[in-house]
N, C-alpha and C. Protein backbone atom coordinates (compact mmCIF):
# COMPACT_ATOMS: atom_id res chain seq x y z
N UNK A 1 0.83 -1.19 0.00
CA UNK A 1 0.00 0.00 0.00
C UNK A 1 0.87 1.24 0.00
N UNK A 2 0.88 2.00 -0.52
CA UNK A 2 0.89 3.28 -0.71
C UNK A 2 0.38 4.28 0.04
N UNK A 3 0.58 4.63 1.00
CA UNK A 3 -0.22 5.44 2.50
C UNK A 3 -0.75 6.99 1.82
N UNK A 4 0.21 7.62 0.93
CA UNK A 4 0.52 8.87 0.43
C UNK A 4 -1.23 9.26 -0.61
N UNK A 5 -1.16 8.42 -1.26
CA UNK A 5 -2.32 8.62 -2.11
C UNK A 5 -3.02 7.51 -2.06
N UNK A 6 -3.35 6.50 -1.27
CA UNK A 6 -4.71 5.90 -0.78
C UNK A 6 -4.51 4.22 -2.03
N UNK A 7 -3.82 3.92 -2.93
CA UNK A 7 -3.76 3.51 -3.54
C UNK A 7 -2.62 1.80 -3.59
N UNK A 8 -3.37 0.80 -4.11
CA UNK A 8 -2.68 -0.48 -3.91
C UNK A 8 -1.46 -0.29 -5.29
N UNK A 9 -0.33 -0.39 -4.82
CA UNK A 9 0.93 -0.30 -5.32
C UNK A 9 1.64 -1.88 -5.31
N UNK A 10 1.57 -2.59 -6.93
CA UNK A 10 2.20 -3.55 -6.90
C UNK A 10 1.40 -4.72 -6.51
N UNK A 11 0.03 -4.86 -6.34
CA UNK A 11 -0.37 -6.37 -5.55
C UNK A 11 -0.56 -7.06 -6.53
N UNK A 12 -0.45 -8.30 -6.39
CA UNK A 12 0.50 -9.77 -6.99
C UNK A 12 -0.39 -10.65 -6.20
N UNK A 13 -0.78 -11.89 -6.99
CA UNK A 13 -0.79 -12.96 -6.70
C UNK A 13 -2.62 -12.66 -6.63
N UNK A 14 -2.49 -13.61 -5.61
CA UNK A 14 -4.30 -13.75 -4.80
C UNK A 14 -4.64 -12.27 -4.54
N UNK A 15 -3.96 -11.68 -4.17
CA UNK A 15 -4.51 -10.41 -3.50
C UNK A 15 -4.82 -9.81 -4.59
N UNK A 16 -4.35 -9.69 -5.63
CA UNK A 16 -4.33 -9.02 -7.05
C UNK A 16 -5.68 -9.98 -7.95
N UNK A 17 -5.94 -10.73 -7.99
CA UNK A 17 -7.25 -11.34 -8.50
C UNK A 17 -7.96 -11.35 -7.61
N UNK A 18 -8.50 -11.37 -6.23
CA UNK A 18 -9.69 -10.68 -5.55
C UNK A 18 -9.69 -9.54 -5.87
N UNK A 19 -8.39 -8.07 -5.84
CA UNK A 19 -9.16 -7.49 -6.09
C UNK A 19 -9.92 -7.17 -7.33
N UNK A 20 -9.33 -7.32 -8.22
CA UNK A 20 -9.79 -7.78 -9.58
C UNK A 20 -11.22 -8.10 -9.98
N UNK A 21 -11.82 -9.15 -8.68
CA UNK A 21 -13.15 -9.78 -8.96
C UNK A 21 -13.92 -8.70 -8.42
N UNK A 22 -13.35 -8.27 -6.86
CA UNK A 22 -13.88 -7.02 -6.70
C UNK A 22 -14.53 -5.92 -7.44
N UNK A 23 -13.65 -5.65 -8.18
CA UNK A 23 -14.48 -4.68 -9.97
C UNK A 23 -14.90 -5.34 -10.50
N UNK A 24 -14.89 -6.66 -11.02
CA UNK A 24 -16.05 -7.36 -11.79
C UNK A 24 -16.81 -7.41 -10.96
N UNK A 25 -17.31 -7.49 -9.64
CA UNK A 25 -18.42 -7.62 -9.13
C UNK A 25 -19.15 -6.37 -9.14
N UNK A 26 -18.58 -5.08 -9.18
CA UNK A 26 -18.99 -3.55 -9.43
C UNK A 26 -19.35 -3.77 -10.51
N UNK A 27 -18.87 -4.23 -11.61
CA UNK A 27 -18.74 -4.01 -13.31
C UNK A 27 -20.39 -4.89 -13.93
N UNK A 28 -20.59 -5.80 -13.16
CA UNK A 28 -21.20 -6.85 -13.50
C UNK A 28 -22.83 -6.17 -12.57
N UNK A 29 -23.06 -5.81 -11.79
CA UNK A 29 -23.73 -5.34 -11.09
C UNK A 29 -24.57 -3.89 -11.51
N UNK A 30 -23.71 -2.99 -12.21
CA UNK A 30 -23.59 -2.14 -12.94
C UNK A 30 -24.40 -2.12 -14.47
N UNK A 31 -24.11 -3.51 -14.92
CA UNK A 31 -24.51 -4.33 -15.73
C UNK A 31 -26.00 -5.04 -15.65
N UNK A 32 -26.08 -5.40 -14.56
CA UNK A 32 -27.25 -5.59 -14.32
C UNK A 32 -28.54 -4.73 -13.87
N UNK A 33 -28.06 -3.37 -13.32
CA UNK A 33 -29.19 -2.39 -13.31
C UNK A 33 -29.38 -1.54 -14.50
N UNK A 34 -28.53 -2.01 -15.53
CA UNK A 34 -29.23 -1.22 -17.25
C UNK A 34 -30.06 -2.72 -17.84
N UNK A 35 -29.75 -3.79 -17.48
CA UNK A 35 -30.75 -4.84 -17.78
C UNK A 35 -31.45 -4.55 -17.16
N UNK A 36 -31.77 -4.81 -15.89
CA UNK A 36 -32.91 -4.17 -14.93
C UNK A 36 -33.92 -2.82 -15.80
N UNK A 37 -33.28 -1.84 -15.65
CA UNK A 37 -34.17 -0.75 -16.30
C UNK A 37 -34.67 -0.92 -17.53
N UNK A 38 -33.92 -1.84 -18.63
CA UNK A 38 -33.94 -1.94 -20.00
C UNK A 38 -35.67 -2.88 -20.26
N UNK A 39 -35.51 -3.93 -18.95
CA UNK A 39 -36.45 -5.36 -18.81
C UNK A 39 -37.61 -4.50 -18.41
N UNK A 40 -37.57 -3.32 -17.49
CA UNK A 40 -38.57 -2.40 -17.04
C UNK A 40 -39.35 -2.05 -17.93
N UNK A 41 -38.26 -1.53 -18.90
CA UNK A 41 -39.19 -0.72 -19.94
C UNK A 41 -40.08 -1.51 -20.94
N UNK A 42 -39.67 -2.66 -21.04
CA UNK A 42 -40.11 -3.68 -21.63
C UNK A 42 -41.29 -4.22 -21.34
N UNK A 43 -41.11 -4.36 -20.07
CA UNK A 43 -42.54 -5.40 -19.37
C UNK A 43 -43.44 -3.97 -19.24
N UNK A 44 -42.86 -2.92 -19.07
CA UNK A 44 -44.43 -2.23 -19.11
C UNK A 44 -45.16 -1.95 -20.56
N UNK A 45 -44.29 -2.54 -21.56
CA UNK A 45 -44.66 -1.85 -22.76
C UNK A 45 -45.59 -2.98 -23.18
N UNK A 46 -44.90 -4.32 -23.09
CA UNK A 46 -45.91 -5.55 -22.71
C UNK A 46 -46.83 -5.50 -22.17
N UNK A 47 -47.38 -5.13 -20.67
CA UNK A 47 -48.30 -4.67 -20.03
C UNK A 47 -49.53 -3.78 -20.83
N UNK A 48 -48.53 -2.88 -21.03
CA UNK A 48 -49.92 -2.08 -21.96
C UNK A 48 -50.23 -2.66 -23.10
N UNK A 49 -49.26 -3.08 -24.06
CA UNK A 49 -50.21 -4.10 -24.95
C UNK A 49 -51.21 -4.97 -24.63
N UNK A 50 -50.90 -5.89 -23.31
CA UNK A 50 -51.65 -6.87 -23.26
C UNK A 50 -53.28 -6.17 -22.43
N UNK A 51 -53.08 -5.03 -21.72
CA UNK A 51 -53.96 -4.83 -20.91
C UNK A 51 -55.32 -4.61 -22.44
N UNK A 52 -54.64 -3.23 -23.32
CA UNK A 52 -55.04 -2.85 -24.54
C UNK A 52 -55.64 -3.88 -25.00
N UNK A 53 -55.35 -5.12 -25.67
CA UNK A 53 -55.86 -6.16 -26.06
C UNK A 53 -57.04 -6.73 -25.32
N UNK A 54 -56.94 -6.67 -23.89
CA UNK A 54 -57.87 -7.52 -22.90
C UNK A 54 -59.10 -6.76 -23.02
N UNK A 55 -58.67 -5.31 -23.26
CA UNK A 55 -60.26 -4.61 -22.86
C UNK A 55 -60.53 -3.98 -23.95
N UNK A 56 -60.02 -4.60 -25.15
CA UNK A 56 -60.71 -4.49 -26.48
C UNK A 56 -60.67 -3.07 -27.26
N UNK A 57 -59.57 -2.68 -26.99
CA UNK A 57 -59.42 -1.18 -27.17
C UNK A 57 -58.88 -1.39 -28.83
N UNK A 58 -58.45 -2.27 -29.06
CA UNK A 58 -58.14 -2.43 -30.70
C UNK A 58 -59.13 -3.04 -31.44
N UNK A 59 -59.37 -2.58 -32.93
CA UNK A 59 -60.42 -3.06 -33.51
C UNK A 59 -59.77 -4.27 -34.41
N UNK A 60 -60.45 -5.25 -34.63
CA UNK A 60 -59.75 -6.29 -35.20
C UNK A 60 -58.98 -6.93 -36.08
N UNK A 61 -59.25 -5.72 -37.55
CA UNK A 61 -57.81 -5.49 -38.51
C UNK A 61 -56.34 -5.57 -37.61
N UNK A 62 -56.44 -4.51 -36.51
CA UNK A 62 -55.61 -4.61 -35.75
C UNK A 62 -55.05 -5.06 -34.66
N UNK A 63 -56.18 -6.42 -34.30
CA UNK A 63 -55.93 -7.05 -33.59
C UNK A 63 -54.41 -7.87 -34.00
N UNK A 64 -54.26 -8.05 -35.08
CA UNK A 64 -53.41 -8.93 -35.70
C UNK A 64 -51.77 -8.12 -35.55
N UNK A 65 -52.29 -6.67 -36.00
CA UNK A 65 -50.57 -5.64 -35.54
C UNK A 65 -50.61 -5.74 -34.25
N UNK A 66 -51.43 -5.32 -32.84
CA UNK A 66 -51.00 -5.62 -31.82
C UNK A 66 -50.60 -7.20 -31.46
N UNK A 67 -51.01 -7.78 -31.95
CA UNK A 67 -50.09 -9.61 -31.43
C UNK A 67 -48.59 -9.68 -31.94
N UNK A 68 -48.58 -8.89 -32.71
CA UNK A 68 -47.32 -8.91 -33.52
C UNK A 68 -46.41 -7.82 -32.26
N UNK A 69 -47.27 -7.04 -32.37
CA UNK A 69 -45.87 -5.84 -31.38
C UNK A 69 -45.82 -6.34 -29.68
N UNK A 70 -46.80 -7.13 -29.18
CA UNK A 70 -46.86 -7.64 -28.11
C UNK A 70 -45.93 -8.89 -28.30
N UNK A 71 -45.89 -10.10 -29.09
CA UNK A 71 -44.66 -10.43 -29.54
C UNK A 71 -43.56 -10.18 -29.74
N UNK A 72 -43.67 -9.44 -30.31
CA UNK A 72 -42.12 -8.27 -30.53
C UNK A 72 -41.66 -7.86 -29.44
N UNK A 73 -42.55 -7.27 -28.08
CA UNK A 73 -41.81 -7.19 -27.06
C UNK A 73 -41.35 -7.64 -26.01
N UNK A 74 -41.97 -9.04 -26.19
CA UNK A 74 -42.40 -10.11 -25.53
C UNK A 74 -40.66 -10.96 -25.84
N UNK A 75 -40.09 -10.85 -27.13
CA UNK A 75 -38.90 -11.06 -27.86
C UNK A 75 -37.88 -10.42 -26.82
N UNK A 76 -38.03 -9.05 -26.83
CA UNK A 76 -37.03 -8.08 -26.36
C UNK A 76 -36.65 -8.29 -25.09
N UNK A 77 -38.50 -8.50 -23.90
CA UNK A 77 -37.66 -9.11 -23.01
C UNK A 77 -37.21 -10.00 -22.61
N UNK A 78 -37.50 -11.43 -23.48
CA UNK A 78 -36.78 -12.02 -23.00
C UNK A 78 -34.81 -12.13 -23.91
N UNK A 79 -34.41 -10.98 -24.67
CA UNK A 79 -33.11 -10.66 -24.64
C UNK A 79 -32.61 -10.32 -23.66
N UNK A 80 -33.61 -9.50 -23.14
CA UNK A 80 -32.86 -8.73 -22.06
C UNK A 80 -32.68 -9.80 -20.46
N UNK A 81 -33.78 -10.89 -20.44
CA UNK A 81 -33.12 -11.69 -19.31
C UNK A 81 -32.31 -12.86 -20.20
N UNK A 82 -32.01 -12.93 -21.15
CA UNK A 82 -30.83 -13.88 -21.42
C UNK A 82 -29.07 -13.02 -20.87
N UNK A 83 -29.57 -11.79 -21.11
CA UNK A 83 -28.35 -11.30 -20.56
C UNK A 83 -27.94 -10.78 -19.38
N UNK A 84 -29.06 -10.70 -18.56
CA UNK A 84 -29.47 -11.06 -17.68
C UNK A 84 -28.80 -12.39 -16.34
N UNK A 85 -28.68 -13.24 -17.53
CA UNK A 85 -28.48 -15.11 -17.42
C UNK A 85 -27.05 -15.00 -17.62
N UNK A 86 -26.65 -14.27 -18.49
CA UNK A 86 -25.22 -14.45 -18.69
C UNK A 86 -24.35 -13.27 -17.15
N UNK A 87 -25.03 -12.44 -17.05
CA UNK A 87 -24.62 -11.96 -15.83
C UNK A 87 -24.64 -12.49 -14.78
N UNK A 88 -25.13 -13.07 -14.21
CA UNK A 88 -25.03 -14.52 -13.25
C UNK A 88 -23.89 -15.83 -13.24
N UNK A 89 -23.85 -15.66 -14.89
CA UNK A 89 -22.98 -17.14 -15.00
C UNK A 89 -21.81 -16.60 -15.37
N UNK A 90 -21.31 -15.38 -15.32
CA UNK A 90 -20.09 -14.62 -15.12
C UNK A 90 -20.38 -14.55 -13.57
N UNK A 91 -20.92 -13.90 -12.32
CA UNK A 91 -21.26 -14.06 -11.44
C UNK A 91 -20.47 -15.28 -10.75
N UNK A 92 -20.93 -16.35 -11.69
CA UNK A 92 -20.88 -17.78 -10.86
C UNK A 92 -19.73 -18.05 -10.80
N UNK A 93 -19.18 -17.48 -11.89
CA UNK A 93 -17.31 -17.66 -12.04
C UNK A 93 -16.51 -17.32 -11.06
N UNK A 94 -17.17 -16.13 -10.82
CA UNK A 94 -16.07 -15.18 -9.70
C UNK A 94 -16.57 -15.57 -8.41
N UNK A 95 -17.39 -16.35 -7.98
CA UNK A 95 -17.93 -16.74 -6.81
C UNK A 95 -17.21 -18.88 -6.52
N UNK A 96 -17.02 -19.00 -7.87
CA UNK A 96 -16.17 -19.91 -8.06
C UNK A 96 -14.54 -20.16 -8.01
N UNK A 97 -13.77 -19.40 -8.52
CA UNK A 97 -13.12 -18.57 -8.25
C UNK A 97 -12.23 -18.46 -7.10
N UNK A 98 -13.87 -17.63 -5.94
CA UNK A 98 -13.07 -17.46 -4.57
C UNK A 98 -12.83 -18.47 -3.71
N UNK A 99 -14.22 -19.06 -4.11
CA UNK A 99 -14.41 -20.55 -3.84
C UNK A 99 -12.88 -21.25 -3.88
N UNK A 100 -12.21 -21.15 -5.09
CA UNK A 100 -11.10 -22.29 -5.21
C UNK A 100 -9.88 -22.01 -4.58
N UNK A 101 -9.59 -20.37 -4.21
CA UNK A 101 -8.82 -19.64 -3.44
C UNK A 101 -8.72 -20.01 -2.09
N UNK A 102 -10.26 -20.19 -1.45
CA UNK A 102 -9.97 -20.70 -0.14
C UNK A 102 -9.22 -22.18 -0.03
N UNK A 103 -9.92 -23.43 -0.80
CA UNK A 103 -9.37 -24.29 -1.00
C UNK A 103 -8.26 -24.55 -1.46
N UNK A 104 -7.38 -23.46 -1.82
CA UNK A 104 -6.18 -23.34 -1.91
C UNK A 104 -5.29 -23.16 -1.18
N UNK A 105 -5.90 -22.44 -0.30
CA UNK A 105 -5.13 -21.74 1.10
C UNK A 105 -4.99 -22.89 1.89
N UNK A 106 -6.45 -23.37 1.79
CA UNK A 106 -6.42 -24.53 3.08
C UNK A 106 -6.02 -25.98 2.82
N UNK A 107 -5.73 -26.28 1.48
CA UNK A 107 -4.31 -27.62 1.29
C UNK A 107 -3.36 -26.70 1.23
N UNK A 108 -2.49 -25.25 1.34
CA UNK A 108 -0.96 -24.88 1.12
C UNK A 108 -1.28 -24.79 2.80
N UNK A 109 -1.78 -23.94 3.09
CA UNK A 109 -1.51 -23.33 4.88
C UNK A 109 -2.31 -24.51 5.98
N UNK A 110 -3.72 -24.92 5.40
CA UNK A 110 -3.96 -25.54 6.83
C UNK A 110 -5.75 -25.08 6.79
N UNK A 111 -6.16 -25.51 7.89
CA UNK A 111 -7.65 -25.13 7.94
C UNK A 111 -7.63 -23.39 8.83
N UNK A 112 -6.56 -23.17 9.11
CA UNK A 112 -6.60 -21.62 9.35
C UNK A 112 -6.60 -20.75 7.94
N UNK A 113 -5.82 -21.10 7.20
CA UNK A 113 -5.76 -20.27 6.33
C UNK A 113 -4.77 -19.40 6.14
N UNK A 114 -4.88 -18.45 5.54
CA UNK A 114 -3.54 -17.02 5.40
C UNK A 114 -3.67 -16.70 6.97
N UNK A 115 -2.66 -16.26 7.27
CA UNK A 115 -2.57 -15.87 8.69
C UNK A 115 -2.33 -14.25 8.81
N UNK A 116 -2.50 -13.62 7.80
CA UNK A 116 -2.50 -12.44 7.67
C UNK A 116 -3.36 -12.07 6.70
N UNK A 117 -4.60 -11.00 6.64
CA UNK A 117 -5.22 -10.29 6.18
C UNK A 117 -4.40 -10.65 4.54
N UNK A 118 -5.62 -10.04 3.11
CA UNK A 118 -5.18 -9.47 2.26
C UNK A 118 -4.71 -8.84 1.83
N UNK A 119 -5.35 -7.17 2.86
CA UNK A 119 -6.33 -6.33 2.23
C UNK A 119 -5.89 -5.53 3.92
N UNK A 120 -6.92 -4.83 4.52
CA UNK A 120 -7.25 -4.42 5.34
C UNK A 120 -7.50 -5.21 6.90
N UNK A 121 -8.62 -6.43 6.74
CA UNK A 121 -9.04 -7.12 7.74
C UNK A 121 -9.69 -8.52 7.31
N UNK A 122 -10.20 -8.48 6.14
CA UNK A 122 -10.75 -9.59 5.80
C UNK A 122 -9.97 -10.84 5.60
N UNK A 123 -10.32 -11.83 5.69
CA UNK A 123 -9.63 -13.28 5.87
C UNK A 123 -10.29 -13.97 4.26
N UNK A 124 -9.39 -14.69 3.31
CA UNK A 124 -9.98 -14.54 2.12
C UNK A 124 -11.01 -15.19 2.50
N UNK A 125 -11.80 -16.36 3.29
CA UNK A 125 -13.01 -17.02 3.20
C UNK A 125 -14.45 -16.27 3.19
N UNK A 126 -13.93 -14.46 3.60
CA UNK A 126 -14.48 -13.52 3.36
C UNK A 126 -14.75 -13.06 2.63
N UNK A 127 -14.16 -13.28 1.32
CA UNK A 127 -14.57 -12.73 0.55
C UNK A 127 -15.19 -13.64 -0.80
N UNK A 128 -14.87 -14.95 -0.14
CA UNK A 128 -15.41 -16.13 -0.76
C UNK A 128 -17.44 -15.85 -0.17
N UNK A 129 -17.22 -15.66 1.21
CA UNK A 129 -18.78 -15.49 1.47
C UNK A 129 -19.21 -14.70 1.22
N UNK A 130 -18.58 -13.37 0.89
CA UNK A 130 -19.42 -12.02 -0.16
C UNK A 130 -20.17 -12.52 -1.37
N UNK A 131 -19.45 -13.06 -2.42
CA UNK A 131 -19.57 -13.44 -3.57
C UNK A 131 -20.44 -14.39 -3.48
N UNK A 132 -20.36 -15.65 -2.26
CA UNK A 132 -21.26 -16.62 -2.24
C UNK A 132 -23.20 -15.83 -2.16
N UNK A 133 -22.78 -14.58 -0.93
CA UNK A 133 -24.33 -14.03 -1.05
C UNK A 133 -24.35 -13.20 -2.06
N UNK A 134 -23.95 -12.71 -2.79
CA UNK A 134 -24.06 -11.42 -4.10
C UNK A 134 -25.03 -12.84 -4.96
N UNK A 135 -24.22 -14.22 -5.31
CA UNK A 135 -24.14 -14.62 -6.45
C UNK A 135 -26.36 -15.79 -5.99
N UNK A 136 -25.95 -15.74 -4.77
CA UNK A 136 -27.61 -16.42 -4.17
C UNK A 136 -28.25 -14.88 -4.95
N UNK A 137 -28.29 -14.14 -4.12
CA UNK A 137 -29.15 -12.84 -4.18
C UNK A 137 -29.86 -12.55 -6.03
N UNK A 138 -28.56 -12.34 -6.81
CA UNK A 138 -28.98 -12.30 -8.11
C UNK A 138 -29.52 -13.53 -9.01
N UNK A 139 -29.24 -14.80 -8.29
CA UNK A 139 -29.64 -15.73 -8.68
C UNK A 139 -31.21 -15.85 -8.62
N UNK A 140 -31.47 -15.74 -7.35
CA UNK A 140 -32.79 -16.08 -6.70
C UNK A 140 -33.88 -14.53 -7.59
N UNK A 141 -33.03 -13.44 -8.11
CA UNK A 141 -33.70 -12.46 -8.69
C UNK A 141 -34.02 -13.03 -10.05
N UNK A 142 -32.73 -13.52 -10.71
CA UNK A 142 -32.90 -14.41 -11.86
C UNK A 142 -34.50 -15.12 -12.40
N UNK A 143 -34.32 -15.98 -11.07
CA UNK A 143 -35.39 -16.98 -11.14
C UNK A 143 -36.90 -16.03 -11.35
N UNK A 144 -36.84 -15.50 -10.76
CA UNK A 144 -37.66 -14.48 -10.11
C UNK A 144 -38.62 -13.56 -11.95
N UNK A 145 -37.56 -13.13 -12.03
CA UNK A 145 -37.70 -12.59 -13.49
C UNK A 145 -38.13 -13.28 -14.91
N UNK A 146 -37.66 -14.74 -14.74
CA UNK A 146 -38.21 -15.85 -15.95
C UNK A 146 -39.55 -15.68 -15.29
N UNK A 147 -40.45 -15.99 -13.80
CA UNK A 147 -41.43 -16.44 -13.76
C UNK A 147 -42.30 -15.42 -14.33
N UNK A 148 -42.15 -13.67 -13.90
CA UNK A 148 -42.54 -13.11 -14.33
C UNK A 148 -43.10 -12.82 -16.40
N UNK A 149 -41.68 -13.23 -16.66
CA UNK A 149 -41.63 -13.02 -18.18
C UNK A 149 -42.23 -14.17 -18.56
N UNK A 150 -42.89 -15.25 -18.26
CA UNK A 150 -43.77 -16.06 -18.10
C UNK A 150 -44.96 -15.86 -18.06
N UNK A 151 -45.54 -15.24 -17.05
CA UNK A 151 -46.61 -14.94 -16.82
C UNK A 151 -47.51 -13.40 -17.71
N UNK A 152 -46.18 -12.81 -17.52
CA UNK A 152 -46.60 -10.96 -17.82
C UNK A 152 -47.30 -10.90 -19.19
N UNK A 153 -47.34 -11.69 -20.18
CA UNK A 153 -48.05 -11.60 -21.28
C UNK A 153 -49.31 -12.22 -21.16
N UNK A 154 -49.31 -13.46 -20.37
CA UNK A 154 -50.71 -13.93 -20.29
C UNK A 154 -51.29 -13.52 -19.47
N UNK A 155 -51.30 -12.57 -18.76
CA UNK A 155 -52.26 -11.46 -17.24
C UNK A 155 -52.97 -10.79 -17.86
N UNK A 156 -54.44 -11.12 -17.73
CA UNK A 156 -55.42 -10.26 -17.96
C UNK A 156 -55.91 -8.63 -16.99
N UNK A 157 -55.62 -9.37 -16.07
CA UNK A 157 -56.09 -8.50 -14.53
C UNK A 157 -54.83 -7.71 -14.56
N UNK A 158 -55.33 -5.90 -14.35
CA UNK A 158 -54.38 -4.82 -14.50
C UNK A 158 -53.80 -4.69 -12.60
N UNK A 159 -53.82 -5.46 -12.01
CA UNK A 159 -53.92 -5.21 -10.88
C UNK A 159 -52.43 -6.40 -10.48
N UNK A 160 -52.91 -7.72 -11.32
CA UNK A 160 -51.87 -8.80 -10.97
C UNK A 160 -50.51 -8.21 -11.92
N UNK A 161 -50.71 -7.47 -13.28
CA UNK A 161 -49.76 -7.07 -13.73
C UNK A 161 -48.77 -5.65 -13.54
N UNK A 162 -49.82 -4.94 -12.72
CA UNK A 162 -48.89 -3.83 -11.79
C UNK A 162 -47.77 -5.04 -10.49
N UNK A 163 -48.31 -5.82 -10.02
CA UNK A 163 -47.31 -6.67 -9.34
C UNK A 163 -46.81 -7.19 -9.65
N UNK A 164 -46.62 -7.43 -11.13
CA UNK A 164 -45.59 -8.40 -11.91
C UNK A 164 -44.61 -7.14 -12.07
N UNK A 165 -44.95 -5.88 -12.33
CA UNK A 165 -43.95 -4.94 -12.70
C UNK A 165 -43.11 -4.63 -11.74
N UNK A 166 -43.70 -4.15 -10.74
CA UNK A 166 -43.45 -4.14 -9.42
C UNK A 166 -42.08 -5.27 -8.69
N UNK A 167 -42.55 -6.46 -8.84
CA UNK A 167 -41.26 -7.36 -8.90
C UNK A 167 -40.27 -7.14 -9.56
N UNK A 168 -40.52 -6.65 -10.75
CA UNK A 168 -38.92 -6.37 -11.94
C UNK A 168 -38.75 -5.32 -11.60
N UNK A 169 -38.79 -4.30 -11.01
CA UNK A 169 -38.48 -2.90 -10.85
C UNK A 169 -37.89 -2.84 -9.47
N UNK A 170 -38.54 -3.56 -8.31
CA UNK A 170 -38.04 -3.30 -7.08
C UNK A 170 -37.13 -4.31 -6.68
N UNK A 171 -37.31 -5.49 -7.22
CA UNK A 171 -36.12 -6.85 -7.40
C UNK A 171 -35.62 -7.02 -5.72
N UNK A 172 -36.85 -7.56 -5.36
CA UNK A 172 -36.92 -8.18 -3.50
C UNK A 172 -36.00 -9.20 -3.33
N UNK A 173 -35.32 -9.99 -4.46
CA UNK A 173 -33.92 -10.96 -4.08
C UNK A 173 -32.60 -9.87 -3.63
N UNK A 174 -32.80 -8.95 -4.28
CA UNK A 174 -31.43 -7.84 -4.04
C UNK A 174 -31.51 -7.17 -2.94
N UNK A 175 -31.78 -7.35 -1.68
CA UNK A 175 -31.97 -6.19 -0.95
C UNK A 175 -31.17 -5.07 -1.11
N UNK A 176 -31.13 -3.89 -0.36
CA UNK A 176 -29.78 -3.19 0.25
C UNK A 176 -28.75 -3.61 0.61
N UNK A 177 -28.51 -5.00 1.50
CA UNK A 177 -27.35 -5.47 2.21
C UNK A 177 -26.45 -6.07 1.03
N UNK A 178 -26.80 -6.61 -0.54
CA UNK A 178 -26.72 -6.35 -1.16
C UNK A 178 -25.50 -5.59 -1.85
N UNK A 179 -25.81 -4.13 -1.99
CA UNK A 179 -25.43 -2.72 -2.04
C UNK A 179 -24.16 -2.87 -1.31
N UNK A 180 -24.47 -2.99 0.29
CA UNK A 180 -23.66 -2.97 1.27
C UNK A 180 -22.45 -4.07 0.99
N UNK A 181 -22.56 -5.08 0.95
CA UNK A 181 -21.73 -5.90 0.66
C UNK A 181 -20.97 -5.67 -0.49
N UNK A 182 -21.30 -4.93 -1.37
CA UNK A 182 -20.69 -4.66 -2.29
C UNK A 182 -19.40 -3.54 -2.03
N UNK A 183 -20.06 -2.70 -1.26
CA UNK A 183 -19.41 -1.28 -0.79
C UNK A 183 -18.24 -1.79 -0.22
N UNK A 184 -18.66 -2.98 1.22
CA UNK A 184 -17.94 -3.93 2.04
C UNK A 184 -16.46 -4.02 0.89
N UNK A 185 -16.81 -4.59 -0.01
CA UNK A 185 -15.89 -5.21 -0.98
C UNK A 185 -15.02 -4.46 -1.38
N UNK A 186 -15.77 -3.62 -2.32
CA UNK A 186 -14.72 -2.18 -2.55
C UNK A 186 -13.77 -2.00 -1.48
N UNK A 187 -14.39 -1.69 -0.46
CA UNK A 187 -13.58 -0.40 0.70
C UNK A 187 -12.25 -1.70 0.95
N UNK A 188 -12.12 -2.90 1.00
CA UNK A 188 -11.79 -4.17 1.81
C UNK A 188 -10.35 -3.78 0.99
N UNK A 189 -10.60 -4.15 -0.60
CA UNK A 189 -9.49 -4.07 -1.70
C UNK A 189 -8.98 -3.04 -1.95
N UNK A 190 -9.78 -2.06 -1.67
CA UNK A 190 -9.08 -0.61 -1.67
C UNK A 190 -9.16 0.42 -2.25
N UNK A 191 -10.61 0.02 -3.66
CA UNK A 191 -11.46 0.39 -4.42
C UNK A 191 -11.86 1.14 -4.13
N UNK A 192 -12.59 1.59 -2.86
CA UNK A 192 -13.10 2.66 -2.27
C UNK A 192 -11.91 3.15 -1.31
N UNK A 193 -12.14 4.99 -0.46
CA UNK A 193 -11.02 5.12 0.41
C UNK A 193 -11.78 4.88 1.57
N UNK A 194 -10.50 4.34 2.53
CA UNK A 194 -11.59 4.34 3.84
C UNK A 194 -11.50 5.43 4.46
């Protein structure tokens, strides 16, 4: 470390690929709230097609262009959770990863482990269990989002499909702690100043 300007000077080895995953976990996360907003815009645009359709607001020449553009967006979102899918299974890597780091430590050193910090304070199995909850959290949002993009076209009722939106927008697998753990991460590697 570098005391003068706040900055990791030279790290090598393990310490240098956590922190590494560290920004892919920023990078990837980052990544996932323009999918997030992108899937938003989507399912409501779906929504209003389908509501439009239910209560007969199109006359039937055009019944045939709205199936088509409700399709069409119906397409888009599910692009947007395939990539979505791939953000996870990059996710899974780096949660894999730390995974193999600990098990590394503990056939070279022992079931203690490094006997000295990385970083600041954290012990790497720490940062193996960050990644382990980041990679549950977006997973379980994952899931979360197919059922919706499932359902959100065939909802008649404007009431069940404000709560389908509602789920993709407020994304109850991610809490805040979340956020926090992330911050956790940063500040740990050095990403953030403390």
């Amino acid at each position: 470390w570098d005391e003068g300007n706040r900055k990791c000077s030279a790290v090598t080895g393990s310490a240098r690929k956590v922190r590494d995953n560290a920004a892919d976990w920023h990078n990837l996360m980052l990544r996932w709230d323009k999918l997030n907003d992108a899937g938003f815009a989507a399912a409501g645009r779906v929504v209003d097609l389908r509501l439009r359709q239910s209560h007969g607001e199109a006359p039937p020449p055009a019944l045939s262009s709205a199936h088509a553009d409700l399709q069409q967006e119906c397409q888009e979102l599910l692009d947007v959770l395939d990539k979505m899918a791939a953000v996870v299974m990059k996710m899974r890597r780096l949660a894999a990863w730390q995974s193999g780091l600990v098990d590394l430590e503990r056939f070279q050193l022992g079931d203690e482990g490094r006997p000295v910090p990385l970083f600041h304070g954290w012990r790497t199995a720490q940062f193996e269990e960050a990644s382990r909850q980041l990679l549950e959290a977006y997973g379980r949002e994952l899931k979360l989002k197919r059922a919706v993009l499932q359902e959100l076209a065939h909802t008649a009722t404007s009431d069940l499909c404000m709560v389908y939106l509602s789920c993709w927008l407020h994304q109850p697998y991610t809490p805040p702690q979340a956020r926090l753990r992330l911050e956790a991460l940063l500040l740990e590697t050095g990403h953030r100043p403390l």
